[in-house]
Protein backbone atom coordinates (compact mmCIF):
# COMPACT_ATOMS: atom_id res chain seq x y z
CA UNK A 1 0.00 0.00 0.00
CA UNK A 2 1.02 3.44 -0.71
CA UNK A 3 1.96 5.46 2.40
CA UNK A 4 1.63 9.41 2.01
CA UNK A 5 5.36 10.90 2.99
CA UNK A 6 5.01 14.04 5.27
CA UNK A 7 8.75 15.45 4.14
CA UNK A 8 7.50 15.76 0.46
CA UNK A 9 5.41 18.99 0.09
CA UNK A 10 2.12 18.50 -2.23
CA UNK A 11 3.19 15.34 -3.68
CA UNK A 12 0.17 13.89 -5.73
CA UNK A 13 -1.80 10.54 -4.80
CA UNK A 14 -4.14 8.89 -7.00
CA UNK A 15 -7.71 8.39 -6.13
CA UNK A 16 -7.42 4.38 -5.75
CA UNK A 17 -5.05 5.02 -3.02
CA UNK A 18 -6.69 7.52 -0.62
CA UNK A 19 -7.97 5.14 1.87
CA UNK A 20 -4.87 3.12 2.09
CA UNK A 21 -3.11 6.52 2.77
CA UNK A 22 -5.95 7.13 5.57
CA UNK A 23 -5.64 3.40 6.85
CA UNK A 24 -1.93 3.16 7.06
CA UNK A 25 -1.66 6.41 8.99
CA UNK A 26 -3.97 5.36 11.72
CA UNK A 27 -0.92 4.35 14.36
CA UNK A 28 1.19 7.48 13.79
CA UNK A 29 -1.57 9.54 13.22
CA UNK A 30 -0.49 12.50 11.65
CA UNK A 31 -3.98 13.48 10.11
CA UNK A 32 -6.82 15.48 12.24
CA UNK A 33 -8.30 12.76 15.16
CA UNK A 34 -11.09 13.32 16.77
CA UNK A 35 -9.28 13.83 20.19
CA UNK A 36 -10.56 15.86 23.30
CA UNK A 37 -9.28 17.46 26.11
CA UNK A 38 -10.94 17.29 29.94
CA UNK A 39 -8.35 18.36 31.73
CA UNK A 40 -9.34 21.00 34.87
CA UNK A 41 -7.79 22.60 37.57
CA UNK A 42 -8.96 23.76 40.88
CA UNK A 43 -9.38 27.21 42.32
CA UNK A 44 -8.13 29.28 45.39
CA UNK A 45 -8.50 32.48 46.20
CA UNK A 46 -10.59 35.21 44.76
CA UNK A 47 -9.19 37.36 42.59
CA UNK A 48 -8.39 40.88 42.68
CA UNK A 49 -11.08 42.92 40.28
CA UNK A 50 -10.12 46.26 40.85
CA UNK A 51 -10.41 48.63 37.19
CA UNK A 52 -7.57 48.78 36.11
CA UNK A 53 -6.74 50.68 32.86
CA UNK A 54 -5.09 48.82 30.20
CA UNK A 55 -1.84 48.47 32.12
CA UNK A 56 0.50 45.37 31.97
CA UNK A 57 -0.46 42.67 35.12
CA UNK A 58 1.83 39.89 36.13
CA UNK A 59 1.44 37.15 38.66
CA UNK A 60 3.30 36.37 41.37
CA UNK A 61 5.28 33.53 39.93
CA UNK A 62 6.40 36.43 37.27
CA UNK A 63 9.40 38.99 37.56
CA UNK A 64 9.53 42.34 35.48
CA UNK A 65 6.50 45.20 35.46
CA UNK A 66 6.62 44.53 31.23
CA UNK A 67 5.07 41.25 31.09
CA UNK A 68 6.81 37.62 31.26
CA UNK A 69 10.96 37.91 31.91
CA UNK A 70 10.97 34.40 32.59
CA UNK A 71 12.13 31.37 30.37
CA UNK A 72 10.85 27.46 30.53
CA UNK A 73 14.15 25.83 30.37
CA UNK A 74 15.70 28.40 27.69
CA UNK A 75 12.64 27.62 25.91
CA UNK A 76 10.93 30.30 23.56
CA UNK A 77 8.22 32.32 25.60
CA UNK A 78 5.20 32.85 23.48
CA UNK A 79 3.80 36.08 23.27
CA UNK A 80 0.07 36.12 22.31
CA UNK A 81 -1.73 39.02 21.01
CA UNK A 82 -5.70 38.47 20.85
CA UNK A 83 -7.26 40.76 18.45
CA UNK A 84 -11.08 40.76 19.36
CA UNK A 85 -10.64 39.83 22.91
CA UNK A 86 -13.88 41.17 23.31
CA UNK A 87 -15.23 37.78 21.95
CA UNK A 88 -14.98 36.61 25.88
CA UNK A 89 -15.77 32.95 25.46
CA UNK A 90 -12.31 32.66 22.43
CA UNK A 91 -10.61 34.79 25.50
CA UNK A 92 -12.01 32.48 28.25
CA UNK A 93 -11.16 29.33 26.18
CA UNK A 94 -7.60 30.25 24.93
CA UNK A 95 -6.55 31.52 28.60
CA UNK A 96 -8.18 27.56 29.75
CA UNK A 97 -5.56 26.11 27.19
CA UNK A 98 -2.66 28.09 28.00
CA UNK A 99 -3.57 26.96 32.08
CA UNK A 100 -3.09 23.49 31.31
CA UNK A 101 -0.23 24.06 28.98
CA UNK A 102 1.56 25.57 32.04
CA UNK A 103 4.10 27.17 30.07
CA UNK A 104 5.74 30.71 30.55
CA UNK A 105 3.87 32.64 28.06
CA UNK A 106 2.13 36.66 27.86
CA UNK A 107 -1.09 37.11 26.70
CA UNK A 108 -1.95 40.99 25.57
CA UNK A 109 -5.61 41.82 24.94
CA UNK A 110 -6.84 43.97 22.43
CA UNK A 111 -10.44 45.29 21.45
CA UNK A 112 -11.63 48.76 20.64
CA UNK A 113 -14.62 48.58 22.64
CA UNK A 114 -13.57 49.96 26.29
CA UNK A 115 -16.47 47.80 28.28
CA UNK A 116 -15.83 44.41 25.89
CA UNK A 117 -12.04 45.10 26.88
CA UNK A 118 -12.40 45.31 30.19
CA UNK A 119 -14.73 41.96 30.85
CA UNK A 120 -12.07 39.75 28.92
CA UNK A 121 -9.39 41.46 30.72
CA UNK A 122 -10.92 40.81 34.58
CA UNK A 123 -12.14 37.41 33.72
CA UNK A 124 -8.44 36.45 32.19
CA UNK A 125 -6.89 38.50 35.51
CA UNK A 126 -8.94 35.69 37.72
CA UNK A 127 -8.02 33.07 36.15
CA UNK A 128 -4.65 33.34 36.15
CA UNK A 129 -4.77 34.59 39.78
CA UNK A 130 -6.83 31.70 40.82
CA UNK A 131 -5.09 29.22 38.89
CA UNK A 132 -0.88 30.52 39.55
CA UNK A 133 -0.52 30.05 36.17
CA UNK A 134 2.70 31.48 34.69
CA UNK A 135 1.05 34.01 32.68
CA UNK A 136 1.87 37.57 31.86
CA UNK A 137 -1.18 40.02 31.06
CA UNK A 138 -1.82 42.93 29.23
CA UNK A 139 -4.36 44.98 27.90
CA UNK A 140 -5.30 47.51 25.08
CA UNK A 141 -7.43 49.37 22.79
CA UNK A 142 -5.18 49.63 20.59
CA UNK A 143 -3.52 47.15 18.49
CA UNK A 144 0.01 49.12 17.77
CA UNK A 145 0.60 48.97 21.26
CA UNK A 146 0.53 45.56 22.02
CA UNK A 147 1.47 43.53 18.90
CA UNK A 148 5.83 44.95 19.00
CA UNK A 149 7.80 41.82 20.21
CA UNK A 150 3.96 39.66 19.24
CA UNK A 151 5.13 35.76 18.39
CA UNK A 152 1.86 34.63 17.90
CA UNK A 153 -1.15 36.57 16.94
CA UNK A 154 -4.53 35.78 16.76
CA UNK A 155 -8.26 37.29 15.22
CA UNK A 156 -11.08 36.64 16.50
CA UNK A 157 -12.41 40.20 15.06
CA UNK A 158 -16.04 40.93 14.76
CA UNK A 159 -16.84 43.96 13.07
CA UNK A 160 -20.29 45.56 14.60
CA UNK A 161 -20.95 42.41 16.56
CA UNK A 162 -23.86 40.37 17.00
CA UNK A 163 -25.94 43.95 16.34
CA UNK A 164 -24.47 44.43 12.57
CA UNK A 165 -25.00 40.28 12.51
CA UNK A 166 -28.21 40.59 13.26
CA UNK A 167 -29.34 42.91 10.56
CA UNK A 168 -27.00 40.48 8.19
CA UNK A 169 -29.64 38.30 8.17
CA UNK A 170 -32.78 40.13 9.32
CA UNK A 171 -32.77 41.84 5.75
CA UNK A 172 -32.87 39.53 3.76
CA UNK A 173 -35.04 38.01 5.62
CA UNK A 174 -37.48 40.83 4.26
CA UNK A 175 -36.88 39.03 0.66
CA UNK A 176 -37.55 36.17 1.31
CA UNK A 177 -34.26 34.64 2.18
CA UNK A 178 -33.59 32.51 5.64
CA UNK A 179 -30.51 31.92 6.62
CA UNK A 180 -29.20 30.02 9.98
CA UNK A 181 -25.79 31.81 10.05
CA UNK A 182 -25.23 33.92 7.51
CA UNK A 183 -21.34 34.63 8.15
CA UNK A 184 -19.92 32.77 5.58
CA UNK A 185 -21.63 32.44 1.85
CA UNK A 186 -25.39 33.52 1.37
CA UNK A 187 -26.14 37.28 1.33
CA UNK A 188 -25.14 37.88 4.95
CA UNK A 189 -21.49 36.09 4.21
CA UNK A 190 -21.44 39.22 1.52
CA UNK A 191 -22.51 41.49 3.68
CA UNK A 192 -20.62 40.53 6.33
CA UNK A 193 -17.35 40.33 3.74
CA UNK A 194 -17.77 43.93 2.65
CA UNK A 195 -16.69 45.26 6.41
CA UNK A 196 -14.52 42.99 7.73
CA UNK A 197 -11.90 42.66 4.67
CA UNK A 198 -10.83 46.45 5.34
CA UNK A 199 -10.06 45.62 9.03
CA UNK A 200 -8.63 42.23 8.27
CA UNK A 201 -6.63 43.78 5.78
CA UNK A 202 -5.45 47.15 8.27
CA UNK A 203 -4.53 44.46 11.15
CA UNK A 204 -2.49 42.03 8.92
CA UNK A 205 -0.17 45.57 7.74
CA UNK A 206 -0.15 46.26 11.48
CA UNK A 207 0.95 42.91 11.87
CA UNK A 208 3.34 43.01 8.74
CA UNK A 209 4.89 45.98 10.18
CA UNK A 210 4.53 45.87 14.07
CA UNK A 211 5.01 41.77 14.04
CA UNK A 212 6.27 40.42 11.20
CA UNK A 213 7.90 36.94 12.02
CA UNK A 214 4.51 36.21 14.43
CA UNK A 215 2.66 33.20 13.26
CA UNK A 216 -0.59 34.99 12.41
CA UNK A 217 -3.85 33.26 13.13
CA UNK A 218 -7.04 34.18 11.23
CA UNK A 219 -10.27 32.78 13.46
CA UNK A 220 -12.92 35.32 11.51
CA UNK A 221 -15.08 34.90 9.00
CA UNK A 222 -16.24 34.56 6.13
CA UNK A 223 -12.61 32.70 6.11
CA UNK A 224 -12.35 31.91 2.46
CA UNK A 225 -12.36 35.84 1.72
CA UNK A 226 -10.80 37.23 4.70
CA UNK A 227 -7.64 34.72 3.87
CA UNK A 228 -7.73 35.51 0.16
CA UNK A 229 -7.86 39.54 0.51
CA UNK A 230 -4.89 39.81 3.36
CA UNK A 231 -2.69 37.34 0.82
CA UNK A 232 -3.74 39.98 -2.03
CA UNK A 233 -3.57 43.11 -0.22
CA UNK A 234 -0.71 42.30 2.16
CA UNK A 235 1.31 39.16 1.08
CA UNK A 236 1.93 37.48 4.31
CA UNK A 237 1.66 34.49 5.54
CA UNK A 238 -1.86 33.72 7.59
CA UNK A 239 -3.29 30.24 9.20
CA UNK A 240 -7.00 30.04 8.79
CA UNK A 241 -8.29 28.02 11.65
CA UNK A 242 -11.86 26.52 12.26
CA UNK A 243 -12.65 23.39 14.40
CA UNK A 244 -15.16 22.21 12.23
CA UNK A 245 -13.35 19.32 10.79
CA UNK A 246 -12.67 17.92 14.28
CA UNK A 247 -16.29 18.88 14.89
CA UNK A 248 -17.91 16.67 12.40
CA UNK A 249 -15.40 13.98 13.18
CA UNK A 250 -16.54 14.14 16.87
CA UNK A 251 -20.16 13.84 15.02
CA UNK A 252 -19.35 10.95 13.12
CA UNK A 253 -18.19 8.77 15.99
CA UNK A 254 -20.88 9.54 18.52
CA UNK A 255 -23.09 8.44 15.48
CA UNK A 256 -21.06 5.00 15.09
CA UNK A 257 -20.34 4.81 19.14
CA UNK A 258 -16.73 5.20 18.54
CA UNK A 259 -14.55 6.77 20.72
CA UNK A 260 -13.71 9.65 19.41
CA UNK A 261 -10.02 9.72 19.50
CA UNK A 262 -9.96 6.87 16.77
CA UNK A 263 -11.23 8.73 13.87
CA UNK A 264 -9.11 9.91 11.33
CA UNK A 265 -10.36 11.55 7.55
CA UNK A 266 -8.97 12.73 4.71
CA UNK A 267 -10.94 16.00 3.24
CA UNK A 268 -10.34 19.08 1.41
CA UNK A 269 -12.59 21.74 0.35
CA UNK A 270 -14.18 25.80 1.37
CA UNK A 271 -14.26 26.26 5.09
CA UNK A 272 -17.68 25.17 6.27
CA UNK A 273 -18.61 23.25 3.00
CA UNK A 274 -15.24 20.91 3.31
CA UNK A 275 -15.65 16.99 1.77
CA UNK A 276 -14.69 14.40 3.77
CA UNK A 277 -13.91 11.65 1.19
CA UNK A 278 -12.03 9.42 3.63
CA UNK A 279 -12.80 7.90 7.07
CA UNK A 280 -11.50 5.93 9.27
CA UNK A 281 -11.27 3.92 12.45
CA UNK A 282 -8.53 1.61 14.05
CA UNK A 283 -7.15 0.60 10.74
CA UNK A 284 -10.95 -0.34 9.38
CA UNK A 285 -12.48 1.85 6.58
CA UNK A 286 -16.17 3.78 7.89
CA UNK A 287 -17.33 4.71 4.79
CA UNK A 288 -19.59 1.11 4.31
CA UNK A 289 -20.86 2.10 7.59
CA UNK A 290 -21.42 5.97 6.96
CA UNK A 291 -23.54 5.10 4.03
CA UNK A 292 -25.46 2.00 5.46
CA UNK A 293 -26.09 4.75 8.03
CA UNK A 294 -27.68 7.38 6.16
CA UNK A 295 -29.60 4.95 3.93
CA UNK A 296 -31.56 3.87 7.85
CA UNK A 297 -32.36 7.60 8.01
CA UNK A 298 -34.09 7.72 4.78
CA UNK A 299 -37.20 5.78 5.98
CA UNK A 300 -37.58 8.36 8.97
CA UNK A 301 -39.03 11.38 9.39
CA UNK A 302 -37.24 14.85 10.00
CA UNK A 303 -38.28 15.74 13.42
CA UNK A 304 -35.10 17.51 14.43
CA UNK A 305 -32.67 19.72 12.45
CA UNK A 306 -29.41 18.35 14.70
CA UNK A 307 -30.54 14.75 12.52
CA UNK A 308 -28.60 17.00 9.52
CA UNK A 309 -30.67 15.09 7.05
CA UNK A 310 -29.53 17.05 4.22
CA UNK A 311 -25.93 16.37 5.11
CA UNK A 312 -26.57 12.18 4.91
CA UNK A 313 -28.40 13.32 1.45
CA UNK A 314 -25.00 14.66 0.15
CA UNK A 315 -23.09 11.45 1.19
CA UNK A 316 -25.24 9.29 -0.74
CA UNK A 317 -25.19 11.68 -3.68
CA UNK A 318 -21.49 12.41 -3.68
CA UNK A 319 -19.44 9.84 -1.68
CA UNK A 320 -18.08 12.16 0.78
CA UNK A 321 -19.59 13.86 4.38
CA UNK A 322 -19.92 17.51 4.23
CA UNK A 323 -18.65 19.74 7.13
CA UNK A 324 -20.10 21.52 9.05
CA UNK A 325 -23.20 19.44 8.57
CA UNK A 326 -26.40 21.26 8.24
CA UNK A 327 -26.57 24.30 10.12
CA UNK A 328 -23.88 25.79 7.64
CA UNK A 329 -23.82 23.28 4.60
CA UNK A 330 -27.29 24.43 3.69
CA UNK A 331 -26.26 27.99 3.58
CA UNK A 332 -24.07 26.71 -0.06
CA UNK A 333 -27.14 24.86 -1.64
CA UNK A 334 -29.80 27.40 -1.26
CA UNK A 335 -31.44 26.24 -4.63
CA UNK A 336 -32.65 23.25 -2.60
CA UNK A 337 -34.29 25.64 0.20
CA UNK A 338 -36.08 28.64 -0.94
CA UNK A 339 -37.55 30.90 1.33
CA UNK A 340 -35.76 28.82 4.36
CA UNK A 341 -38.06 25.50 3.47
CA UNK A 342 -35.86 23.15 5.66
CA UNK A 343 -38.22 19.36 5.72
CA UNK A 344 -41.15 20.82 7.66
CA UNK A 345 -39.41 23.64 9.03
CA UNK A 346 -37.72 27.09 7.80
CA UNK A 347 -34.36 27.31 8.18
CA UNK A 348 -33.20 29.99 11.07
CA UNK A 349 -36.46 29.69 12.58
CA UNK A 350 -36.98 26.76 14.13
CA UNK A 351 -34.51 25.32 12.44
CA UNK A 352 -30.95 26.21 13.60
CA UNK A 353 -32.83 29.26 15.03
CA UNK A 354 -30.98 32.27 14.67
CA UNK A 355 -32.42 34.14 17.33
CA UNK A 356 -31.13 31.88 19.65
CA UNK A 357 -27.46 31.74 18.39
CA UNK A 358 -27.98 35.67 19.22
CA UNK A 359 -29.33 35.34 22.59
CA UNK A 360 -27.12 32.54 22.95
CA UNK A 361 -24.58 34.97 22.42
CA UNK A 362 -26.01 37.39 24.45
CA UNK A 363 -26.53 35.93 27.24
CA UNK A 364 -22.95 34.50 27.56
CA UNK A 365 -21.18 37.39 27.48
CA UNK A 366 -23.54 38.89 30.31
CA UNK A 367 -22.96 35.57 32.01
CA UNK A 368 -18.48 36.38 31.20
CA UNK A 369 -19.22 39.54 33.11
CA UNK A 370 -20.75 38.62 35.79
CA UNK A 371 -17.61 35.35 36.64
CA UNK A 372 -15.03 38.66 36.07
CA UNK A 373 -16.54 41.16 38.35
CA UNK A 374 -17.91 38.83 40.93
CA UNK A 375 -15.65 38.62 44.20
CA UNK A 376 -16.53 34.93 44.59
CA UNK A 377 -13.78 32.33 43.12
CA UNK A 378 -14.52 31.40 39.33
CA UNK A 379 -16.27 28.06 38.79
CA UNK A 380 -14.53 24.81 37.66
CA UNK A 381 -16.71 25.25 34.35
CA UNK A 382 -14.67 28.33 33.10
CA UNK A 383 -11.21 26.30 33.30
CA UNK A 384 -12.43 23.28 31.37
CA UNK A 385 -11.06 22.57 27.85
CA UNK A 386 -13.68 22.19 25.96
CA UNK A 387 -14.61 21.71 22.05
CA UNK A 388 -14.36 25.01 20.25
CA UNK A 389 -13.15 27.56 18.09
CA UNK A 390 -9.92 28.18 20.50
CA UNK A 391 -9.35 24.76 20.87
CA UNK A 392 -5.91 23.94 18.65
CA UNK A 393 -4.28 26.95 18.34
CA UNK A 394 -2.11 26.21 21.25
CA UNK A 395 -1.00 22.85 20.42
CA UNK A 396 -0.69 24.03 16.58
CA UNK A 397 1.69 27.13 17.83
CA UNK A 398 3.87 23.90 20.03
CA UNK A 399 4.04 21.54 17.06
CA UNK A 400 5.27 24.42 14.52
CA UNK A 401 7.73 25.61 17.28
CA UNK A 402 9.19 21.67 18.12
CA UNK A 403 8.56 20.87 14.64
CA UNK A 404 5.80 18.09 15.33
CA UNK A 405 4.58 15.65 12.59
CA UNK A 406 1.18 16.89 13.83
CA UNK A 407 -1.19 17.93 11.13
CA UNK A 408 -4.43 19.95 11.69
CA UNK A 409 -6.88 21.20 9.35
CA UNK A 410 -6.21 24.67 7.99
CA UNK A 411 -7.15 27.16 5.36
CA UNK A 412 -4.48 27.65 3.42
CA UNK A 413 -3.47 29.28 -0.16
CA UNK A 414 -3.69 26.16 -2.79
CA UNK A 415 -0.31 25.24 -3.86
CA UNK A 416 -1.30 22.09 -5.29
CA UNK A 417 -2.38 20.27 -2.28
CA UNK A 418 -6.47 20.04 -3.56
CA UNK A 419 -6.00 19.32 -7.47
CA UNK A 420 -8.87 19.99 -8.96
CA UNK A 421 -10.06 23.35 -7.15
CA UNK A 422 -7.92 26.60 -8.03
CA UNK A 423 -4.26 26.88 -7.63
CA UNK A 424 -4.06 30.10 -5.10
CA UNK A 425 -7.96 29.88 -3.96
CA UNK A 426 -7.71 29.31 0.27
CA UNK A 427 -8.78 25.55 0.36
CA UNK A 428 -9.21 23.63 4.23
CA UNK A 429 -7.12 20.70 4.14
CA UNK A 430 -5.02 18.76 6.81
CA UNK A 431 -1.28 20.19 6.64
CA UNK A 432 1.58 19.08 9.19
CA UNK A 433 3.92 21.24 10.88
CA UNK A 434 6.90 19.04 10.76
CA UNK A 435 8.94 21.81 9.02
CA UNK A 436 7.83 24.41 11.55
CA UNK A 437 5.45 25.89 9.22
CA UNK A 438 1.78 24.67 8.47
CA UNK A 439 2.93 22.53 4.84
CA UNK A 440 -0.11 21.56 3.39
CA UNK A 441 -0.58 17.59 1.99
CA UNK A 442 -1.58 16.27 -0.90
CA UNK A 443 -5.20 15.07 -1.18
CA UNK A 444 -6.73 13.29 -4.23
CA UNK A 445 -9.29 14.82 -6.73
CA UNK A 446 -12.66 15.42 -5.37
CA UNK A 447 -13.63 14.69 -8.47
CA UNK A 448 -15.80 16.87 -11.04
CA UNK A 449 -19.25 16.96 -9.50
CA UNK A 450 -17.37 17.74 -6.05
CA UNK A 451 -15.25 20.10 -7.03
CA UNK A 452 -18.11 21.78 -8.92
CA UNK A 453 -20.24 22.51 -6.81
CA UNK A 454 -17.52 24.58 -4.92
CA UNK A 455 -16.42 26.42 -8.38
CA UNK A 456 -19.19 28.93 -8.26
CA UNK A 457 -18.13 29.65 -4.31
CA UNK A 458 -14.65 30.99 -5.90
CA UNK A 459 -15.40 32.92 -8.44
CA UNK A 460 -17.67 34.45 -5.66
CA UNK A 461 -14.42 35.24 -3.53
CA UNK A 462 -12.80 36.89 -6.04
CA UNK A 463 -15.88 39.12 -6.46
CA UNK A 464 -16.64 40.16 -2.66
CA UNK A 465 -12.72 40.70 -1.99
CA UNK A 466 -12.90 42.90 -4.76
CA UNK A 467 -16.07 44.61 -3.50
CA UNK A 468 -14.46 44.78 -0.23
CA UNK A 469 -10.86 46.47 -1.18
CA UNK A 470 -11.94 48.82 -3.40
CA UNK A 471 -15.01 49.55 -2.09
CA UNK A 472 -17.13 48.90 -4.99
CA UNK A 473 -20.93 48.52 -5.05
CA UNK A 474 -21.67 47.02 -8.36
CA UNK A 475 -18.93 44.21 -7.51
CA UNK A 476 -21.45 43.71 -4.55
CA UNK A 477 -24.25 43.44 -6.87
CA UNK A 478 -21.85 40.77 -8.73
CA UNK A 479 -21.79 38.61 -5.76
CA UNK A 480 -24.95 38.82 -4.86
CA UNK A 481 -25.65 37.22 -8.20
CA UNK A 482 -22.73 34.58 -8.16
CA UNK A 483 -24.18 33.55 -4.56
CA UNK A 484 -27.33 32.19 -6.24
CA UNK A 485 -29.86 32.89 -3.25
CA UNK A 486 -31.57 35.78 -4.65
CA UNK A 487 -34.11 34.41 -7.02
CA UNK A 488 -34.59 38.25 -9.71
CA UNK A 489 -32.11 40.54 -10.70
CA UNK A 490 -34.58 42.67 -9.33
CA UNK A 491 -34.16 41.90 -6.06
CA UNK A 492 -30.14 41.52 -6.44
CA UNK A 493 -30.62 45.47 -6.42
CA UNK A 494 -32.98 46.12 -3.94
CA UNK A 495 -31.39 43.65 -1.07
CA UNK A 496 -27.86 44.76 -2.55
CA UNK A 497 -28.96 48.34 -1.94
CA UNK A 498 -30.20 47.66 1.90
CA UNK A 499 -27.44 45.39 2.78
CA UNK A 500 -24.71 47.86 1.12
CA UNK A 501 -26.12 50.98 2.89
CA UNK A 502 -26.31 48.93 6.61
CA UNK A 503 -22.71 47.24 6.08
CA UNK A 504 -20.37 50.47 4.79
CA UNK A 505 -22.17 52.21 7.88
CA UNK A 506 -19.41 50.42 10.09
CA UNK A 507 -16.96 50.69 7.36
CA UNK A 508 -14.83 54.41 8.97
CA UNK A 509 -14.68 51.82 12.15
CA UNK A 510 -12.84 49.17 11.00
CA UNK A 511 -9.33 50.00 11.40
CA UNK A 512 -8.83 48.78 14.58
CA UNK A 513 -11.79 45.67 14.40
CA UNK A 514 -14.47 45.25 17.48
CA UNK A 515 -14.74 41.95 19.11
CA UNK A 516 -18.21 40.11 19.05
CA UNK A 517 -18.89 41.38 22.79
């Protein structure tokens, strides 16, 4: 059997061999697994919340008023910048990572909104307090001040927050359109393209200038054009990171009652429409059971959306899984769901409501404020590390510092590494850090039909990053008709004229980027 060699950058594989490459890997498992972490630890004393304002803090187990002065062993100490901090839950999960990592590192916040700033900053204060965890902490509302001397920097920007999400969605809604998300492809992923490219674009020559041999982490979306407009505008280097590959793997063994550490894919495709065309378990190919699977489901009604009917559709249509099942496949086949008609239900609605991904939201970050300004000790909950957006960029920063054969999926410029989609276009595939940079791997051909139904998505990245750079409202329009969920040219130009007008409104803001608070 052929075994896929790590040291050899985009070498190509033939279809016949893809699941021998997934099978033979299993033992040294250099593909994305479907591992989890439950590590916690305990809690002591209650933390200090007094204001303070956006000042370096260090804890006791620190020397120096600048931050960490300290080495692990002559070890490198990270330096993390979080850009968006205001997104408390990324801040709470990272800061739970870097706990159990127990290294020496510093962690600097920044967010331009004051209040946002302020809850990330106290709730990341108690936990290191409460915890004794080597970690340095600063704060800022501005970027230029924290990211000199940044190793690692990471986005988590949100540009208007869940309020400019909101209305993302909620207009179209008034044409007819439902969407569950909206954030990535669909008229909100347009929308929502138009005014985060500029800051995207502002941080990464921040970081280019301020930061320029940091490993730069892009967790925003809509990822595909975010990625594709900084390598245009700014030409360096950025990892696009989204768990949803381990996600759906998780998914898929729950569903077979696997654990689900033993799962291991091969995939390639558009962040959050990515083709898994490879599983497996233990040595033992999945696929015979995937489909024998969603042929059971076909007999049985849709009672649920989490059943992601539409998802087991698309296996026994194409071969492959989709991630990120339905909630966000859906969003790239809205032929199949006009005005939101999900099997009985409308998508957004009471399907994947979107109202409650808002309060959801919501109600979180008041919850996040309440854990950082309370004098009681933080609960166990908030130093748990659990499944999430946050969740690999730690170990992902280790293996490209030791040099790990550890491979991770990542959007990443294609160089070859996905055949038969475009060379350049940002594809998600697995890529291993054995050469202390993220070096994507070869994958077979999706095939035509596969690959085709993502060509369309492309060409509609090169049209939003366009109508995002230069600012340019008939590109919009473009897109709008590329995206294929507006059903009259018509109405391309009266949504396109509402969602233009509500998204350039944040536009003057965007230099310095607002976390989803």
């Amino acid at each position: 059997m052929e075994r896929l060699s790590l040291a050899t950058y985009c070498d190509y594989h033939p279809r016949k061999a893809h699941l021998a490459i997934v099978v033979n890997l299993v033992q040294q498992r250099p593909w994305v697994t479907a591992s989890t972490h439950d590590g916690r630890l305990g809690h002591c004393t209650a933390a200090d919340c007094a204001d303070l304002h956006f000042v370096s803090t260090t804890n006791r187990r620190q020397c120096g008023h600048n931050g960490i002065q300290v080495s692990d062993g002559g070890t490198r100490v990270e330096r993390y910048v979080l850009i968006g901090a205001g997104s408390a839950s990324f801040t709470r999960g990272l800061l739970a990572d870097l706990v159990a990592a127990g290294r020496p590192c510093e962690v600097r916040l920044v967010d331009p909104n004051p209040q946002a700033l302020q809850v990330a900053h106290h709730l990341a204060r108690k936990m290191i307090a409460q915890t004794g965890a080597p970690i340095g902490l600063r704060a800022s509302t501005d970027r230029r001040e924290a990211l000199p001397g940044a190793t690692v920097v990471i986005c988590t920007v949100g540009v208007g927050g869940r309020r400019a999400w909101e209305q993302d969605v909620f207009i179209p809604r008034q044409y007819g359109i439902y969407m569950p998300v909206g954030d990535t492809v669909v008229p909100g992923g347009s929308s929502r393209a138009v005014r985060m490219i500029p800051a995207m674009v502002a941080i990464a020559r921040d970081v280019a200038t301020y930061a320029p041999d940091a490993v730069f982490v892009n967790y925003s979306n809509p990822m595909a054009p975010i990625c594709q407009a900084i390598q245009l505008a700014v030409g360096i280097p950025v990892i696009g990171l989204c768990h949803g590959v381990l996600h759906v793997l998780h998914y898929l063994a729950d569903t077979l009652e696997l654990p689900k550490a033993s799962l291991i894919a091969q995939y390639a495709g558009y962040n959050h429409l990515t083709w898994m065309t490879a599983i497996a378990s233990d040595g033992i190919d999945l696929m015979p059971r995937l489909h024998a699977y969603a042929a059971s489901q076909q007999s049985l009604p849709v009672t649920h959306a989490d059943q992601n009917r539409f998802s087991w559709e698309l296996l026994r249509h194409t071969g492959a899984f989709p991630a990120v099942l339905d909630r966000h496949v859906t969003e790239f086949f809205p032929q199949f769901f006009r005005s939101g008609a999900y099997y009985g239900m409308r998508l957004g609605v009471d399907a994947f409501s979107f109202e409650g991904t808002i309060a959801d939201g919501d109600a979180e970050f008041v919850a996040m404020e309440a854990d950082a300004t309370s004098l009681a000790p933080l609960p166990d909950r908030l130093f748990l590390r659990e499944s999430g957006e946050h969740e690999q960029v730690v170990d992902i920063v280790r293996a490209i510092r030791e040099q790990r054969n550890e491979v991770y999926a990542v959007n990443l410029p294609n160089t070859g590494q996905v055949p038969d989609l475009p060379r350049g276009a940002i594809v998600e595939a697995p890529a291993h850090m054995a050469k202390g940079i993220p070096t994507p791997i070869a994958q077979p051909p999706l095939g035509h039909a596969t690959a085709g139904m993502l060509a369309s998505r492309y060409a509609w990245v090169q049209v939003i990053v366009e109508a995002a750079l230069t600012q340019n409202r008939d590109a919009f329009m473009h897109a709008l008709t590329i995206d294929g969920s507006v059903d009259s040219l018509a109405t391309v130009e009266a949504l396109g004229a509402d969602l233009w007008a509500h998204t350039t409104s944040y536009i003057d803001a965007t230099t310095n980027g607002e976390g989803q608070s």
